[in-house]
C-alpha atoms as a PDB file:
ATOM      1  CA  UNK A   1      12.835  -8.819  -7.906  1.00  0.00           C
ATOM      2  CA  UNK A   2      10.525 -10.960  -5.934  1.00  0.00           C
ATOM      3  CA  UNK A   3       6.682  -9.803  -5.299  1.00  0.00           C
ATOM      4  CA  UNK A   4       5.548  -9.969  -1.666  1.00  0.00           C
ATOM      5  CA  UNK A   5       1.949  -9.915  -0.577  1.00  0.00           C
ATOM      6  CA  UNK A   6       1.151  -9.750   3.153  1.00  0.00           C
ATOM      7  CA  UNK A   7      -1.795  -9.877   4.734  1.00  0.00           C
ATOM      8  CA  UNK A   8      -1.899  -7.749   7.538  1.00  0.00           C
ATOM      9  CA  UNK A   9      -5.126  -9.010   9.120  1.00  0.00           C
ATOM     10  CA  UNK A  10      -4.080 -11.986   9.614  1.00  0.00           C
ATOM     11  CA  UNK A  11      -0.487 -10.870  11.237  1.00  0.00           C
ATOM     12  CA  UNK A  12      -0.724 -10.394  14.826  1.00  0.00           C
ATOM     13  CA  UNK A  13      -0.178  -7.228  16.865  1.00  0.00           C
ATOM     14  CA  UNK A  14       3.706  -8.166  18.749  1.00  0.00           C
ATOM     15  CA  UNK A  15       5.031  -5.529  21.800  1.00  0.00           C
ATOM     16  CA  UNK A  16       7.451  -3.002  19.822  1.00  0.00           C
ATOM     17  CA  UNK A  17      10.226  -3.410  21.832  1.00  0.00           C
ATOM     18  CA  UNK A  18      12.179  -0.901  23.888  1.00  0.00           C
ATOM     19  CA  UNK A  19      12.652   1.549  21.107  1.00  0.00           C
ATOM     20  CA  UNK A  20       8.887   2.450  21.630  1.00  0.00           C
ATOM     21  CA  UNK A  21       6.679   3.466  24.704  1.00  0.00           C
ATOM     22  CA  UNK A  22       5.426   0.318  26.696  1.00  0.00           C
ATOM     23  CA  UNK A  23       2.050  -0.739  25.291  1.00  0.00           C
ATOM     24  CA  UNK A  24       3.078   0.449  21.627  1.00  0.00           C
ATOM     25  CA  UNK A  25       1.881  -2.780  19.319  1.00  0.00           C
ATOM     26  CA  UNK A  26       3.818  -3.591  15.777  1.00  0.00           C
ATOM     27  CA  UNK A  27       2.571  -5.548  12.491  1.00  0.00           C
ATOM     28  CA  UNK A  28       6.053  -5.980  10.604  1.00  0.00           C
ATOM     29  CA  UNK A  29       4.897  -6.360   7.241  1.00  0.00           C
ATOM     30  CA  UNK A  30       8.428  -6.446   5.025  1.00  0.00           C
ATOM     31  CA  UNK A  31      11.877  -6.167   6.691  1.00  0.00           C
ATOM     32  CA  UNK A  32      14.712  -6.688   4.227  1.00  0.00           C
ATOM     33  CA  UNK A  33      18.057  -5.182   3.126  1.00  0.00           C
ATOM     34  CA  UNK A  34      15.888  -2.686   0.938  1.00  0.00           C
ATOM     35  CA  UNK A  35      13.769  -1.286   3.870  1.00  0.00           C
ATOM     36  CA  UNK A  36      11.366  -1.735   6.651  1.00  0.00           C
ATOM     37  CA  UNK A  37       7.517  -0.968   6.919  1.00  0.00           C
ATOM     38  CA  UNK A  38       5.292  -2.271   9.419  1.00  0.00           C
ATOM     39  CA  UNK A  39       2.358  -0.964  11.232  1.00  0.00           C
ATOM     40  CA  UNK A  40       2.785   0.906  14.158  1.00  0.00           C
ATOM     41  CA  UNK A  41       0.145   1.423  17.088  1.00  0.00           C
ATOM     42  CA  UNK A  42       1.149   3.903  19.524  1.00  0.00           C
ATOM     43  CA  UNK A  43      -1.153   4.233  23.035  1.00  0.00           C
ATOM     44  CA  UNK A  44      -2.682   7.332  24.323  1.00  0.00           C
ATOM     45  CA  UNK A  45      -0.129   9.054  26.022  1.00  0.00           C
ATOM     46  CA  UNK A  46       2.854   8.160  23.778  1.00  0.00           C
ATOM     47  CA  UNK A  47       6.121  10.176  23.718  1.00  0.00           C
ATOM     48  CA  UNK A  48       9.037   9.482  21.547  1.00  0.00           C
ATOM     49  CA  UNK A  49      11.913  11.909  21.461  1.00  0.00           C
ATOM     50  CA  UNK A  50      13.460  14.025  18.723  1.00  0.00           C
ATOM     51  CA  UNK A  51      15.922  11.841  16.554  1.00  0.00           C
ATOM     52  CA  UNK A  52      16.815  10.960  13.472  1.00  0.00           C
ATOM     53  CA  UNK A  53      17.036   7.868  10.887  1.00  0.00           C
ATOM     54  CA  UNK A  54      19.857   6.589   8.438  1.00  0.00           C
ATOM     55  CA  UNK A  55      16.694   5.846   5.652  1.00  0.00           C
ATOM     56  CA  UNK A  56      14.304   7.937   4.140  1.00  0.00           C
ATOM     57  CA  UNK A  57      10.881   7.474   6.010  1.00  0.00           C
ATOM     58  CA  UNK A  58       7.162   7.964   5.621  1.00  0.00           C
ATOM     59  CA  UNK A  59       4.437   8.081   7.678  1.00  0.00           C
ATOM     60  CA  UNK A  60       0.592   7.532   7.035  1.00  0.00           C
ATOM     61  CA  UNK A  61      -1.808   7.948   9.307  1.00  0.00           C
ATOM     62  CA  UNK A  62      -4.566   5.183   9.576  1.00  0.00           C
ATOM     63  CA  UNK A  63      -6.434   5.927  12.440  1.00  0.00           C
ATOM     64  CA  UNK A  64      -6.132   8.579  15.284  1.00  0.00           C
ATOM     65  CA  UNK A  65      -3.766  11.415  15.361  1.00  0.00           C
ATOM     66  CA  UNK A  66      -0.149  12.260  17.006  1.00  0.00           C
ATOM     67  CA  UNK A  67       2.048  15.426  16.910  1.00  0.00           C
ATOM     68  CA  UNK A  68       5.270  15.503  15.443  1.00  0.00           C
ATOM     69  CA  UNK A  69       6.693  18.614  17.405  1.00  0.00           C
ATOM     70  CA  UNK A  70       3.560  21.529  16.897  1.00  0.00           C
ATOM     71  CA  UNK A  71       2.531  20.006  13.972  1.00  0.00           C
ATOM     72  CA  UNK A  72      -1.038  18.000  14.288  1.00  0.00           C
ATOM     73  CA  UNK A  73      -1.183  14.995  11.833  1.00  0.00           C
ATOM     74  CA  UNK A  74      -4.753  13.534  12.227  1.00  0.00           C
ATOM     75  CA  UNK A  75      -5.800  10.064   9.949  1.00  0.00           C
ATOM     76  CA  UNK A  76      -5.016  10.242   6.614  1.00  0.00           C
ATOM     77  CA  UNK A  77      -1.571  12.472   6.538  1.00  0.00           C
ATOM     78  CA  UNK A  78       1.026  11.619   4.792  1.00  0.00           C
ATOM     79  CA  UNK A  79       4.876  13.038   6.408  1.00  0.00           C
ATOM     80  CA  UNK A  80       8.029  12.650   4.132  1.00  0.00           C
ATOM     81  CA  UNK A  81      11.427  12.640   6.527  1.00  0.00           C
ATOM     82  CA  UNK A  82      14.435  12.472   4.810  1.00  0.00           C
ATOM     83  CA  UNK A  83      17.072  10.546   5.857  1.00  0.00           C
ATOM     84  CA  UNK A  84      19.379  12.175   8.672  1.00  0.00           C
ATOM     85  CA  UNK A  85      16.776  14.418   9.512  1.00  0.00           C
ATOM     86  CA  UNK A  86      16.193  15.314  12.823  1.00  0.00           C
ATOM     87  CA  UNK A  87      12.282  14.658  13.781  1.00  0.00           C
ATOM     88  CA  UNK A  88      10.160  14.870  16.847  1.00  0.00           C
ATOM     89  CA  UNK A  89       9.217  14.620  19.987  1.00  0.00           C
ATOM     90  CA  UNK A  90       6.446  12.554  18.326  1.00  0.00           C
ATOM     91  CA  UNK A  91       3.001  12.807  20.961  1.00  0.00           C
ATOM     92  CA  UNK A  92      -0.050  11.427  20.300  1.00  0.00           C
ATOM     93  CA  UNK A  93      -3.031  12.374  23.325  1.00  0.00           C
ATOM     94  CA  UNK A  94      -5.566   9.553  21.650  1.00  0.00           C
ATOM     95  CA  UNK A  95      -2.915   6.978  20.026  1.00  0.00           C
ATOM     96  CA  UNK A  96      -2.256   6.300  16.311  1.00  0.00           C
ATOM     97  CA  UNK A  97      -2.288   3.377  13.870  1.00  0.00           C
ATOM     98  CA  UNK A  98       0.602   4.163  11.214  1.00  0.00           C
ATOM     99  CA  UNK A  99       2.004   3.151   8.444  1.00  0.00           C
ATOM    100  CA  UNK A 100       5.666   3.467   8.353  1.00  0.00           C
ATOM    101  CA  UNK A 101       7.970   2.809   5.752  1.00  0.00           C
ATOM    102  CA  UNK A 102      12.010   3.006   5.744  1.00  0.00           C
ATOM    103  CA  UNK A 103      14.042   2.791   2.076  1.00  0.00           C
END
């Protein structure tokens, strides 16, 4: 197995795509037949609906806060979702910088 090191302050921030809300920001940081994880910046105001993944993924909170249906997870939580788990809406009233992983 290969190491990888990646600096993500020198990566810059790309659009997200249409998966995400306009004005959500992404750092890919490894994207591979093993799994995905980037950074994620979501805006004020962001809405994503319920749905589910074919990996296992993680979530840690940087900086700022979103909701993951009632559930508040403010900087520095760490959220577990199991693959074909059903998760969401995701909401965030300030915006978020996450840490997402997919394996």
């Amino acid at each position: 197995m290969m190491d990888m090191i990646v600096k993500a302050n020198d990566l810059e921030w790309q659009d997200a795509g249409e998966t995400y809300m306009r004005g959500t920001l992404i750092k890919v940081l490894r994207d591979d037949a093993g799994g995905r994880t980037i950074l994620l910046k979501i805006p004020a105001g962001f809405r994503q609906e319920s749905h589910s993944h074919l990996r296992t993924e993680q979530h840690y909170v940087i900086r700022g806060a979103y909701e993951m249906g009632d559930i508040l997870c403010p900087e520095g939580t760490y959220q577990l979702i199991h693959k074909d788990s059903t998760h969401g809406p995701i909401t965030s009233a300030t915006g978020a910088e996450i840490l997402v992983i997919w394996h």
